[in-house]
C-alpha atoms as a PDB file:
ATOM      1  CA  UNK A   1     109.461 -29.740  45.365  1.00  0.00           C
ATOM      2  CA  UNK A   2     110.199 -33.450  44.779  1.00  0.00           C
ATOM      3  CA  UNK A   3     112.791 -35.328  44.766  1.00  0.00           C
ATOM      4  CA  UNK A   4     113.925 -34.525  40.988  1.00  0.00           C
ATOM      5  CA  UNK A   5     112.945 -30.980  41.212  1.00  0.00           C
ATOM      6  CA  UNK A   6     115.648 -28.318  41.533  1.00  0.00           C
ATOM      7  CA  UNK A   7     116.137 -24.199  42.923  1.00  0.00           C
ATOM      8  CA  UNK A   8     118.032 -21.941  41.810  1.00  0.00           C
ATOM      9  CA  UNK A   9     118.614 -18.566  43.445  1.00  0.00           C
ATOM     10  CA  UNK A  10     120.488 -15.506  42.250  1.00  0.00           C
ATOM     11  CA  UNK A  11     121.197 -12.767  44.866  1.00  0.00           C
ATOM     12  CA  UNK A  12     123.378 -10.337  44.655  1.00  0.00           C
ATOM     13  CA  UNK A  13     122.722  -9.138  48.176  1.00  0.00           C
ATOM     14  CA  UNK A  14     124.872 -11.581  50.746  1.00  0.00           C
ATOM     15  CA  UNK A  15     122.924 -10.232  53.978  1.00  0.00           C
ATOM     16  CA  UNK A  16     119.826 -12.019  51.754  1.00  0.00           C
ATOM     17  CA  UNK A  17     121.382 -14.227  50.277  1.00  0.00           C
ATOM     18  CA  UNK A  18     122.185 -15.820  54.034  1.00  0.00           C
ATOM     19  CA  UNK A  19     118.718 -15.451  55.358  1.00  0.00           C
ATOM     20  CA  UNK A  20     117.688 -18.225  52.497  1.00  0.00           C
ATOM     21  CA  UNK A  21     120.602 -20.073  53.080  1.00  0.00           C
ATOM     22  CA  UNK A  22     120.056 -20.497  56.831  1.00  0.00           C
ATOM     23  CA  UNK A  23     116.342 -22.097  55.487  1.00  0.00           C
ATOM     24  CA  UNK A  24     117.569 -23.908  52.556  1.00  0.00           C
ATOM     25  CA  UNK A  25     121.022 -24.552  52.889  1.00  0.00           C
ATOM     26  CA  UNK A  26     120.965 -28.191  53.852  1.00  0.00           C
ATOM     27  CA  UNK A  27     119.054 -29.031  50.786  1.00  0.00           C
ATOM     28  CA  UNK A  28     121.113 -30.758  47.764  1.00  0.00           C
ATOM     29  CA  UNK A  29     118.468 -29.959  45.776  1.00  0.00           C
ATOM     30  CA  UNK A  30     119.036 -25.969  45.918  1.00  0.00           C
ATOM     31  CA  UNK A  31     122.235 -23.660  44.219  1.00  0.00           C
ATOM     32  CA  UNK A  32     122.837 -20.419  45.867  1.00  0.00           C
ATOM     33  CA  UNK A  33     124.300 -18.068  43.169  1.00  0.00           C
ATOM     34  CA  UNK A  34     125.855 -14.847  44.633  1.00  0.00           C
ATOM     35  CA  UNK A  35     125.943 -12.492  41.150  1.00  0.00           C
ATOM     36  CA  UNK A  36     124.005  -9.586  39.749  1.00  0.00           C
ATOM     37  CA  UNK A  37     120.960 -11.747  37.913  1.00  0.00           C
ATOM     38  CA  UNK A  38     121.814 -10.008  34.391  1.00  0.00           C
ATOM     39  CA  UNK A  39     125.584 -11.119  34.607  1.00  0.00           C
ATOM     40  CA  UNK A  40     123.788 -14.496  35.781  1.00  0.00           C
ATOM     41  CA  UNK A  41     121.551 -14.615  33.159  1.00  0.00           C
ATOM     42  CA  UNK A  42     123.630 -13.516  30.432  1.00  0.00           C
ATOM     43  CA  UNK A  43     126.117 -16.475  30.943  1.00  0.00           C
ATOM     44  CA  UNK A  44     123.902 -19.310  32.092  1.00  0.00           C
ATOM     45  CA  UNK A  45     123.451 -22.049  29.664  1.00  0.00           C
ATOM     46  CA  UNK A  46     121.694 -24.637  31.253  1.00  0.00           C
ATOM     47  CA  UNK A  47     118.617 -26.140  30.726  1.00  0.00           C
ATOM     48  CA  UNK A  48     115.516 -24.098  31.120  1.00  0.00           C
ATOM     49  CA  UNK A  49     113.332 -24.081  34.054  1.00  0.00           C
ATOM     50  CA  UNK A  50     109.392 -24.540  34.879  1.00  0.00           C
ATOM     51  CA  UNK A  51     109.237 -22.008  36.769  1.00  0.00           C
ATOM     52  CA  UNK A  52     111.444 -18.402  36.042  1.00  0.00           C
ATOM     53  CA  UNK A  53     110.544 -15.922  39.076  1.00  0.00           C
ATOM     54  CA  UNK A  54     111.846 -12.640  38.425  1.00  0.00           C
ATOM     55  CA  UNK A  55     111.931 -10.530  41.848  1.00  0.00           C
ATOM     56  CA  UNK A  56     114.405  -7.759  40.333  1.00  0.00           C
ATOM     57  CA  UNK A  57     115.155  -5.380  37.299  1.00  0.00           C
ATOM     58  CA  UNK A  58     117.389  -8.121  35.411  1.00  0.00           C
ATOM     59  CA  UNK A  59     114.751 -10.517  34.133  1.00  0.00           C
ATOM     60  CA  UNK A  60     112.112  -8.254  34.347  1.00  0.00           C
ATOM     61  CA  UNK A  61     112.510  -4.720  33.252  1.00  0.00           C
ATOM     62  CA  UNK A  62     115.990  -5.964  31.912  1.00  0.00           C
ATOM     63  CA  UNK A  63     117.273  -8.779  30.254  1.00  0.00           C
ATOM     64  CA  UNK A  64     113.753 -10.199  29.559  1.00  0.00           C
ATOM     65  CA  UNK A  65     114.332 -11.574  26.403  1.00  0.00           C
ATOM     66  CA  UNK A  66     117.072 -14.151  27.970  1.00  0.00           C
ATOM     67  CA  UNK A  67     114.307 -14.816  31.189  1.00  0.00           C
ATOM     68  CA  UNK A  68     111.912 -15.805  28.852  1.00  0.00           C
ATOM     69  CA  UNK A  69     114.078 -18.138  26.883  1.00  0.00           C
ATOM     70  CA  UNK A  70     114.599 -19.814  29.919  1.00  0.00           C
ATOM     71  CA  UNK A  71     111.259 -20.966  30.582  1.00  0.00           C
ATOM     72  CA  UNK A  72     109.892 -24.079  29.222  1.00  0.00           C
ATOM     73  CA  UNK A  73     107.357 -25.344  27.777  1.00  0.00           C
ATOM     74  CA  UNK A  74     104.593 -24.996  29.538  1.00  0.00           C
ATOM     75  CA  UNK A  75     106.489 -23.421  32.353  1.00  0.00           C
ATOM     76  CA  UNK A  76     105.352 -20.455  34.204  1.00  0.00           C
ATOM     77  CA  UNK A  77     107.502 -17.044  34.103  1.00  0.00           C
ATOM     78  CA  UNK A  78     106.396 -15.308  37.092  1.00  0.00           C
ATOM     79  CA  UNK A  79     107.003 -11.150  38.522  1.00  0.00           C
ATOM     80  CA  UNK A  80     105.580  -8.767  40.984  1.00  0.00           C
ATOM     81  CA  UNK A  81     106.009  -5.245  42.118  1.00  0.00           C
ATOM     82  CA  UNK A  82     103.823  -3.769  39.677  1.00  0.00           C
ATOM     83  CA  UNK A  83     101.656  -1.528  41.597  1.00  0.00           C
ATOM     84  CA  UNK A  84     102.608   1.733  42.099  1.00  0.00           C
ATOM     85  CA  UNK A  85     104.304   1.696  45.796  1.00  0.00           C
ATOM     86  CA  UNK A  86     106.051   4.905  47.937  1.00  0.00           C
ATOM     87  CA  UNK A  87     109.410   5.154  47.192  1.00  0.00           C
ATOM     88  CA  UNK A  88     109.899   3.769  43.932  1.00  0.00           C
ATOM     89  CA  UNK A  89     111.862   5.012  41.051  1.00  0.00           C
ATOM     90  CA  UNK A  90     110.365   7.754  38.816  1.00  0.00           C
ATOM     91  CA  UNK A  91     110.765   5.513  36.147  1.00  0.00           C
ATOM     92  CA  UNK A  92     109.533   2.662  37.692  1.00  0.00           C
ATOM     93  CA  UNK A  93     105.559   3.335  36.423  1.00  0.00           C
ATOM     94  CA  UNK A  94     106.930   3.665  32.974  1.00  0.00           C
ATOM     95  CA  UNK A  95     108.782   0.503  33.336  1.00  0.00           C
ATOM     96  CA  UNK A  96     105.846  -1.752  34.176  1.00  0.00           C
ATOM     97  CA  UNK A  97     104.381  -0.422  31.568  1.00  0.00           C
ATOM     98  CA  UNK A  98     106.642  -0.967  28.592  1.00  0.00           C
ATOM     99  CA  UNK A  99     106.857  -4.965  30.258  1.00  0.00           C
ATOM    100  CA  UNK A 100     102.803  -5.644  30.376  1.00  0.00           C
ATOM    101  CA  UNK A 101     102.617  -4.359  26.698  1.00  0.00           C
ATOM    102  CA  UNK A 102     105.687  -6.309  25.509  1.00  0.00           C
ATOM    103  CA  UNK A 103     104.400  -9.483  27.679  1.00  0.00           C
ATOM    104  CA  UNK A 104     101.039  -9.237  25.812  1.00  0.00           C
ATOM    105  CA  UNK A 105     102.102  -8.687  22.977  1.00  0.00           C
ATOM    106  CA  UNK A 106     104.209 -12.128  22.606  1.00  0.00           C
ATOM    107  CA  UNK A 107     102.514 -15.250  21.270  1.00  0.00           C
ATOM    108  CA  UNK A 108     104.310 -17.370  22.612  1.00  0.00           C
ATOM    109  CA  UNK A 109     102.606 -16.711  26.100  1.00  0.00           C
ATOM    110  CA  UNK A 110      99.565 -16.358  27.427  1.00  0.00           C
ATOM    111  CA  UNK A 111      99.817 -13.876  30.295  1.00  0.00           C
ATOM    112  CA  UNK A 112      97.099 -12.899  33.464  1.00  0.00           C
ATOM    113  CA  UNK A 113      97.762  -9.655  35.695  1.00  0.00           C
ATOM    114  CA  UNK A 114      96.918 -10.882  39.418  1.00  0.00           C
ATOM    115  CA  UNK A 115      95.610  -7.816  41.769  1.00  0.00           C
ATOM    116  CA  UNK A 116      97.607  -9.427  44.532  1.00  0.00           C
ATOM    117  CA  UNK A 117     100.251  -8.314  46.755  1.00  0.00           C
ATOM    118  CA  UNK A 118     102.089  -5.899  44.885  1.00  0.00           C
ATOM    119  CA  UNK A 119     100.684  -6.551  42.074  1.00  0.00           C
ATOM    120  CA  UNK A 120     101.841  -9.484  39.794  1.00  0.00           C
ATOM    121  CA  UNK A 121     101.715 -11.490  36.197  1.00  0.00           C
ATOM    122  CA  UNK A 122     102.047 -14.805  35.455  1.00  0.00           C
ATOM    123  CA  UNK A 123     103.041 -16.097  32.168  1.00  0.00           C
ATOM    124  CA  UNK A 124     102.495 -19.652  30.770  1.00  0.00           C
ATOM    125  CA  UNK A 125     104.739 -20.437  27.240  1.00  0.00           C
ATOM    126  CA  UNK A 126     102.323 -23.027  25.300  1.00  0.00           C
ATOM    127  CA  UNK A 127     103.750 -26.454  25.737  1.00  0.00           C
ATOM    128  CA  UNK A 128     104.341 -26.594  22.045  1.00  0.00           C
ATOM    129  CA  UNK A 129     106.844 -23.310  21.959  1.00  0.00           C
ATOM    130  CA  UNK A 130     110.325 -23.936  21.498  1.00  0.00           C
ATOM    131  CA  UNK A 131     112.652 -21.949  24.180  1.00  0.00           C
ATOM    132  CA  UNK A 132     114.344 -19.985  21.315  1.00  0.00           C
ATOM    133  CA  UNK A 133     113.451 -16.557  21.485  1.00  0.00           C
ATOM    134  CA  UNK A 134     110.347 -15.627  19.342  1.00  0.00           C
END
């Protein structure tokens, strides 16, 4: 990041919250949010963000609508976990899917699936789209 650039993080979880803290906590350039990322997203009004990682349900298989907004113009929306993996939620497969058909779907992004890790998409908004949902 430069010197303009900004993070924030929303973790519900203090035990992981701290471990990121411990790296980044000295940095002015980084907010630490300690909330549930729906209730997070739900009230933030701020301006929107070039990059939007969603590493949890709210923002991915919930609350999408409001994670997109928050992307700008030609910002990137990025998620993982969706390959199949031990241990997941029944309705976990049927999740994923529902979220690459509605994320292809939208026009206002243009999306790639990336065969990496466990499995992720990124998602670019065209630099011309307005942040209001679509």
């Amino acid at each position: 990041m430069d010197g303009a650039s900004r993070l924030v993080t929303v973790e519900l979880n203090a035990a992981v919250q701290a471990v990121a803290r411990e790296q980044l906590g000295s940095d002015v350039r980084v907010t630490f949010v300690a909330k549930d990322g729906g209730e997070w997203l739900e009230g933030y009004d701020g301006e929107p963000f070039d990059l939007v990682f969603a590493d949890t349900w709210p923002g991915k298989f919930t609350h999408l609508e409001r994670a997109l907004e928050l992307v700008a113009p030609g910002g990137t929306y990025l998620i993982d976990d969706l390959f199949p993996q031990p241990g997941w939620p029944e309705a976990h497969e049927a999740s994923v899917k529902r979220l690459l058909a509605e994320l292809e779907g939208r026009h206002d992004f243009r999306s790639v699936r990336l065969a990496w890790a466990s499995g992720l998409v990124m998602a670019v908004r065209g630099a011309s789209e307005s942040t209001a949902s679509s």
